[in-house]
C-alpha atoms as a PDB file:
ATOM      1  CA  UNK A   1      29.517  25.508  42.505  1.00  0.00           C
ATOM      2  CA  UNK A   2      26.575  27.528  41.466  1.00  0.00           C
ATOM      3  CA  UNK A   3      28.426  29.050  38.848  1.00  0.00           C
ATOM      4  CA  UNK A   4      29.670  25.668  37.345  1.00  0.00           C
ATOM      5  CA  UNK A   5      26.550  24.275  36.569  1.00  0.00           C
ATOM      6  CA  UNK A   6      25.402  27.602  34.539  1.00  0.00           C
ATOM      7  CA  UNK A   7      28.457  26.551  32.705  1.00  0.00           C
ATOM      8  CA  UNK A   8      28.100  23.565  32.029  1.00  0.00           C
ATOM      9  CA  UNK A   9      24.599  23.988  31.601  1.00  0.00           C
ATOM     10  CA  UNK A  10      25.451  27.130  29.051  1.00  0.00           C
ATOM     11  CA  UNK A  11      27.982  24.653  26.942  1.00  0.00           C
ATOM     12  CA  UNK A  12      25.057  21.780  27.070  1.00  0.00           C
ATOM     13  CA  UNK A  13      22.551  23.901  25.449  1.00  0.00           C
ATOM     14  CA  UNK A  14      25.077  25.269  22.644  1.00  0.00           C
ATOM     15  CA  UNK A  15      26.136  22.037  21.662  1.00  0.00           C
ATOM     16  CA  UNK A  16      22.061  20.657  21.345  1.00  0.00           C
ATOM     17  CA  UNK A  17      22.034  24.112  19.436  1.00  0.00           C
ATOM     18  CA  UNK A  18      24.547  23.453  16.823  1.00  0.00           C
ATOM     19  CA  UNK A  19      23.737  19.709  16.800  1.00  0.00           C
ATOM     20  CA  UNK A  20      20.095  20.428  16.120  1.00  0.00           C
ATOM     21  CA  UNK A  21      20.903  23.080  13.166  1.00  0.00           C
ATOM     22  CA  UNK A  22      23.331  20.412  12.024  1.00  0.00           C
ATOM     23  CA  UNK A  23      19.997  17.510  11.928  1.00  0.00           C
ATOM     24  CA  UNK A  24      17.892  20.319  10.166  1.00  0.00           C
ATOM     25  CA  UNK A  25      20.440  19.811   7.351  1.00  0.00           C
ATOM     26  CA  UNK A  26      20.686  16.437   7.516  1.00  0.00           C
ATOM     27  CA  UNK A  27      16.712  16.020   7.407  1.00  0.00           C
ATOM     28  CA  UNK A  28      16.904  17.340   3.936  1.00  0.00           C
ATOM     29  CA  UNK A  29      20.011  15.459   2.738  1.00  0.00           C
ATOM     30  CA  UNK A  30      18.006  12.180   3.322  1.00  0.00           C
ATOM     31  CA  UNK A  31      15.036  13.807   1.974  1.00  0.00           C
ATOM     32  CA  UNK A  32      16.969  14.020  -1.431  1.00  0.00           C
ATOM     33  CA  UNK A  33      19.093  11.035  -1.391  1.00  0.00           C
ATOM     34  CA  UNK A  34      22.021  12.758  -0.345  1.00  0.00           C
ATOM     35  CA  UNK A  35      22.859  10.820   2.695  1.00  0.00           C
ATOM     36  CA  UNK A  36      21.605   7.666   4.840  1.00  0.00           C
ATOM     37  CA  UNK A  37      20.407   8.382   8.342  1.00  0.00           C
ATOM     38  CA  UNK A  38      19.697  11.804   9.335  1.00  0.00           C
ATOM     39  CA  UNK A  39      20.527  11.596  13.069  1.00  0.00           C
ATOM     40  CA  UNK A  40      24.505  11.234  11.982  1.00  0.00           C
ATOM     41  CA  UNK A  41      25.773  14.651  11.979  1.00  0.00           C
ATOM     42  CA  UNK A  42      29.347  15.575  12.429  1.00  0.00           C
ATOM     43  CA  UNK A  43      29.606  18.143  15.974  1.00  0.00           C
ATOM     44  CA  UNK A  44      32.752  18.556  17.259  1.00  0.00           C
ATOM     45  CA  UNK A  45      33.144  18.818  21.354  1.00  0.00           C
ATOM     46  CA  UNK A  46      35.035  22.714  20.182  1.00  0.00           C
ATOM     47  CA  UNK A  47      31.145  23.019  18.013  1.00  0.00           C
ATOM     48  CA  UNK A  48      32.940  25.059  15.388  1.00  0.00           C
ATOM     49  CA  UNK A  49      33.258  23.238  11.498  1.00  0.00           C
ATOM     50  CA  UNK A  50      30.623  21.101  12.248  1.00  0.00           C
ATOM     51  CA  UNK A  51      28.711  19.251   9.457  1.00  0.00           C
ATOM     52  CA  UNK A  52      25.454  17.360   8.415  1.00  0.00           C
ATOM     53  CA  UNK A  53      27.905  14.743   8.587  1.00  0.00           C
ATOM     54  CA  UNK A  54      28.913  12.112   5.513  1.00  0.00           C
ATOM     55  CA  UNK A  55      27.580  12.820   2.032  1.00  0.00           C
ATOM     56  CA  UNK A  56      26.773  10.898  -1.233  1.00  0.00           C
ATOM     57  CA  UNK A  57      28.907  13.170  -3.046  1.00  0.00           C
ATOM     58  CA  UNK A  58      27.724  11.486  -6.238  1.00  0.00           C
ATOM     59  CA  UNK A  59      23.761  12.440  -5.169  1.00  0.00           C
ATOM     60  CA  UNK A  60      25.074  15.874  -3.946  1.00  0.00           C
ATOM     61  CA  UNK A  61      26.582  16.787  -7.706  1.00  0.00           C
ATOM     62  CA  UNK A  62      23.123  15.934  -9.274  1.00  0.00           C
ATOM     63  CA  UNK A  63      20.773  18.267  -7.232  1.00  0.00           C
ATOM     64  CA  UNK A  64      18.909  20.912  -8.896  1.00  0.00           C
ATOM     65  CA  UNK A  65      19.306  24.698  -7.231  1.00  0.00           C
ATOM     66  CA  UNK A  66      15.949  24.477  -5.453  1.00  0.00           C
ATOM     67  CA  UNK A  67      16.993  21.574  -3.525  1.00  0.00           C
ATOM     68  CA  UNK A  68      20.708  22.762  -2.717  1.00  0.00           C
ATOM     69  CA  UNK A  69      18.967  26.001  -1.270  1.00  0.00           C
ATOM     70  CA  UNK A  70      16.491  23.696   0.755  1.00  0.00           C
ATOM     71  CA  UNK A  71      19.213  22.005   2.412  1.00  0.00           C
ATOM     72  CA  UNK A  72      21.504  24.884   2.985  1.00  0.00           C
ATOM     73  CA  UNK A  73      18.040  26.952   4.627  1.00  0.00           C
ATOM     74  CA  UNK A  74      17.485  23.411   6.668  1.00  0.00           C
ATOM     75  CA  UNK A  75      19.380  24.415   9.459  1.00  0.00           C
ATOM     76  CA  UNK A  76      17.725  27.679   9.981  1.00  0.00           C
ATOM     77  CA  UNK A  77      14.173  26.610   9.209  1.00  0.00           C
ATOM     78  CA  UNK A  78      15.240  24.128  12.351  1.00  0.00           C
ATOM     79  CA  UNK A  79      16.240  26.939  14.327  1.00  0.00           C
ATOM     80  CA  UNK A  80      13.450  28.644  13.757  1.00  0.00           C
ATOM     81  CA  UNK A  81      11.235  26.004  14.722  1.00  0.00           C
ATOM     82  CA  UNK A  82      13.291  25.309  18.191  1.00  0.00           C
ATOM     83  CA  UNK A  83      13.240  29.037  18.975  1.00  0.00           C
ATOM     84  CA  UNK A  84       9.411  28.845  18.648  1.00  0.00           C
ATOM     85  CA  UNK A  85       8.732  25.540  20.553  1.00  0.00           C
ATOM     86  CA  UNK A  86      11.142  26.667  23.468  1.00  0.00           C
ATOM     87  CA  UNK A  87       9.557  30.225  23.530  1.00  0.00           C
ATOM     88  CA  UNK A  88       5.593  28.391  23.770  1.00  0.00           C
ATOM     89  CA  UNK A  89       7.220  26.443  26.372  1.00  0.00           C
ATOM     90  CA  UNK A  90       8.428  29.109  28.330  1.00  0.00           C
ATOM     91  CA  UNK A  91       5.448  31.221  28.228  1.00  0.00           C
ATOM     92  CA  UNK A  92       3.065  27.824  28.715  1.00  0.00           C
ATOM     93  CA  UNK A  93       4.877  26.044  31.135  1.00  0.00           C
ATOM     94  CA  UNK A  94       5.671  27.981  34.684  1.00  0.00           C
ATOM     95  CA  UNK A  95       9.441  27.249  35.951  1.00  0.00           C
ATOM     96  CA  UNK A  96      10.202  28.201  38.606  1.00  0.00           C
ATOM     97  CA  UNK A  97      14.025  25.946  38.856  1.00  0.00           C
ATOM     98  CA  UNK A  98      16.428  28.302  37.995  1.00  0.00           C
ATOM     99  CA  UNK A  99      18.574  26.066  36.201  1.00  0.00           C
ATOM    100  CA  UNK A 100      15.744  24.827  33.604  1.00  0.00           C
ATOM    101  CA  UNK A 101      14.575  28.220  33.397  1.00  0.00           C
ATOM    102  CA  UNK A 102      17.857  29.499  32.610  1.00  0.00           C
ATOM    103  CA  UNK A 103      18.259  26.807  29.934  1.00  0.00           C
ATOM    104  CA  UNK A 104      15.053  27.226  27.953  1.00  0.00           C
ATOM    105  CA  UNK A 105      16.248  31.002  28.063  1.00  0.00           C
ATOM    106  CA  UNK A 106      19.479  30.335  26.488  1.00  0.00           C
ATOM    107  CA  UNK A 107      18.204  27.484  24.525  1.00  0.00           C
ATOM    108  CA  UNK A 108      15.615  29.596  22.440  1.00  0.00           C
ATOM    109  CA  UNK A 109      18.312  32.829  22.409  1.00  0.00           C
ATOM    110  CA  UNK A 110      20.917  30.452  20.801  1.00  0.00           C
ATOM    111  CA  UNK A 111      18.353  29.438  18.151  1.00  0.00           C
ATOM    112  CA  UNK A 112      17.445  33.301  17.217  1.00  0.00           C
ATOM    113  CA  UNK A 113      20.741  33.854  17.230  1.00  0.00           C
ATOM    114  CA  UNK A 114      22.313  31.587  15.067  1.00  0.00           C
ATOM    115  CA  UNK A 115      19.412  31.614  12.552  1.00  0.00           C
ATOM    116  CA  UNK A 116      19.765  35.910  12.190  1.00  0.00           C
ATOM    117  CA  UNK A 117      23.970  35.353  12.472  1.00  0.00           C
ATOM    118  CA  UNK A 118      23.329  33.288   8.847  1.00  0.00           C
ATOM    119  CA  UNK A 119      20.834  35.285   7.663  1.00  0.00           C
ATOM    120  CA  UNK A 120      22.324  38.809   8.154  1.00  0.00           C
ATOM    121  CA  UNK A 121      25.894  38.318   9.332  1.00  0.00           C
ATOM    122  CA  UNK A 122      26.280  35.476   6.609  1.00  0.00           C
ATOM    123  CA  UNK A 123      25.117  37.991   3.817  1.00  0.00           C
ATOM    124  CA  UNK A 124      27.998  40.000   4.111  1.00  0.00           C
ATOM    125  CA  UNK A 125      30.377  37.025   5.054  1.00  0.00           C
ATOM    126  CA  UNK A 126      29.485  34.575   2.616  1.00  0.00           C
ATOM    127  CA  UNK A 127      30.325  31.626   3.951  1.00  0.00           C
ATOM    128  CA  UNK A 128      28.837  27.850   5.201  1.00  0.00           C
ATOM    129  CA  UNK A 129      24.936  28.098   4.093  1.00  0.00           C
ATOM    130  CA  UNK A 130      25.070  31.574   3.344  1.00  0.00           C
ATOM    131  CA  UNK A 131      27.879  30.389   0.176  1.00  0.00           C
ATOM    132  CA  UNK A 132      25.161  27.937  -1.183  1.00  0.00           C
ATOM    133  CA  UNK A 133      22.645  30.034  -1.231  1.00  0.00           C
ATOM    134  CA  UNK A 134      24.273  32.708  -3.010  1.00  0.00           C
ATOM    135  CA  UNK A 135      25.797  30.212  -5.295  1.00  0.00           C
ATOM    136  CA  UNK A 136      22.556  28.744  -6.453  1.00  0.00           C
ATOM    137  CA  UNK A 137      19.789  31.818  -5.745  1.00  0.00           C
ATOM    138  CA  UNK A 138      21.453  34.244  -5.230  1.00  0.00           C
ATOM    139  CA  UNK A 139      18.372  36.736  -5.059  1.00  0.00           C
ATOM    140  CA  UNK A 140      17.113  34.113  -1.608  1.00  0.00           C
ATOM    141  CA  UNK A 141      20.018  35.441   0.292  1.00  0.00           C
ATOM    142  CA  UNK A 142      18.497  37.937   2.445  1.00  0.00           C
ATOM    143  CA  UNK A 143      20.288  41.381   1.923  1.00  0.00           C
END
């Protein structure tokens, strides 16, 4: 039974993960008109092909480069920020339940993981973020 909650727990924490990536996007597609309502993201129960959700495709067509690269870096500037609140946390905060523990852990590894996946798998695999970036600054895609 033990080893069902870890699962569970594990799949919790790497939907939040994507989800919360997802919202960093979305946070800057409201910012610039883009889209209505930042917590409606689009995150599949399989995670993978998820989006910021519905776009004003109209809005999208008229941003400059500087604010195509914002959004597309949105994500990762929110996992960034996760990874950092969840590691304070854990050094801060004593836990001693091993389920919570083992959730912040995973929590704030997802996070460092899927930010350094887009920034130095994605510069080689151009794809998702990593495509808009290169599209409209190129020389911001870390290489």
């Amino acid at each position: 039974m033990k080893y069902l909650f870890f699962i569970v727990i594990g799949y919790i924490v790497l939907y939040l993960t994507v989800w919360l990536h997802e919202v960093g996007h979305s946070i800057w597609d409201c910012l610039f008109g883009v889209k209505q309502g930042w917590l409606k993201v689009n995150v599949k129960p399989y995670i993978f092909f998820s989006t910021p959700g519905e776009l004003d495709i109209e809005a999208w067509n008229n941003l400059n480069s500087r604010q195509y690269v914002l959004i597309a870096y949105g994500g990762i500037i929110a996992n960034a920020i996760w990874a950092l609140i969840t590691g304070i946390i854990i050094k801060v905060v004593p836990i001693s339940n091993l389920y919570i523990n083992m959730a912040l852990w995973l929590f704030m590894s997802l996070h460092i993981g899927e930010k350094f996946s887009y920034l130095f798998i994605g510069r080689n695999y151009v794809v998702s973020d990593m495509a808009i970036i290169a599209q409209h600054m190129h020389k911001l895609r870390i290489v």
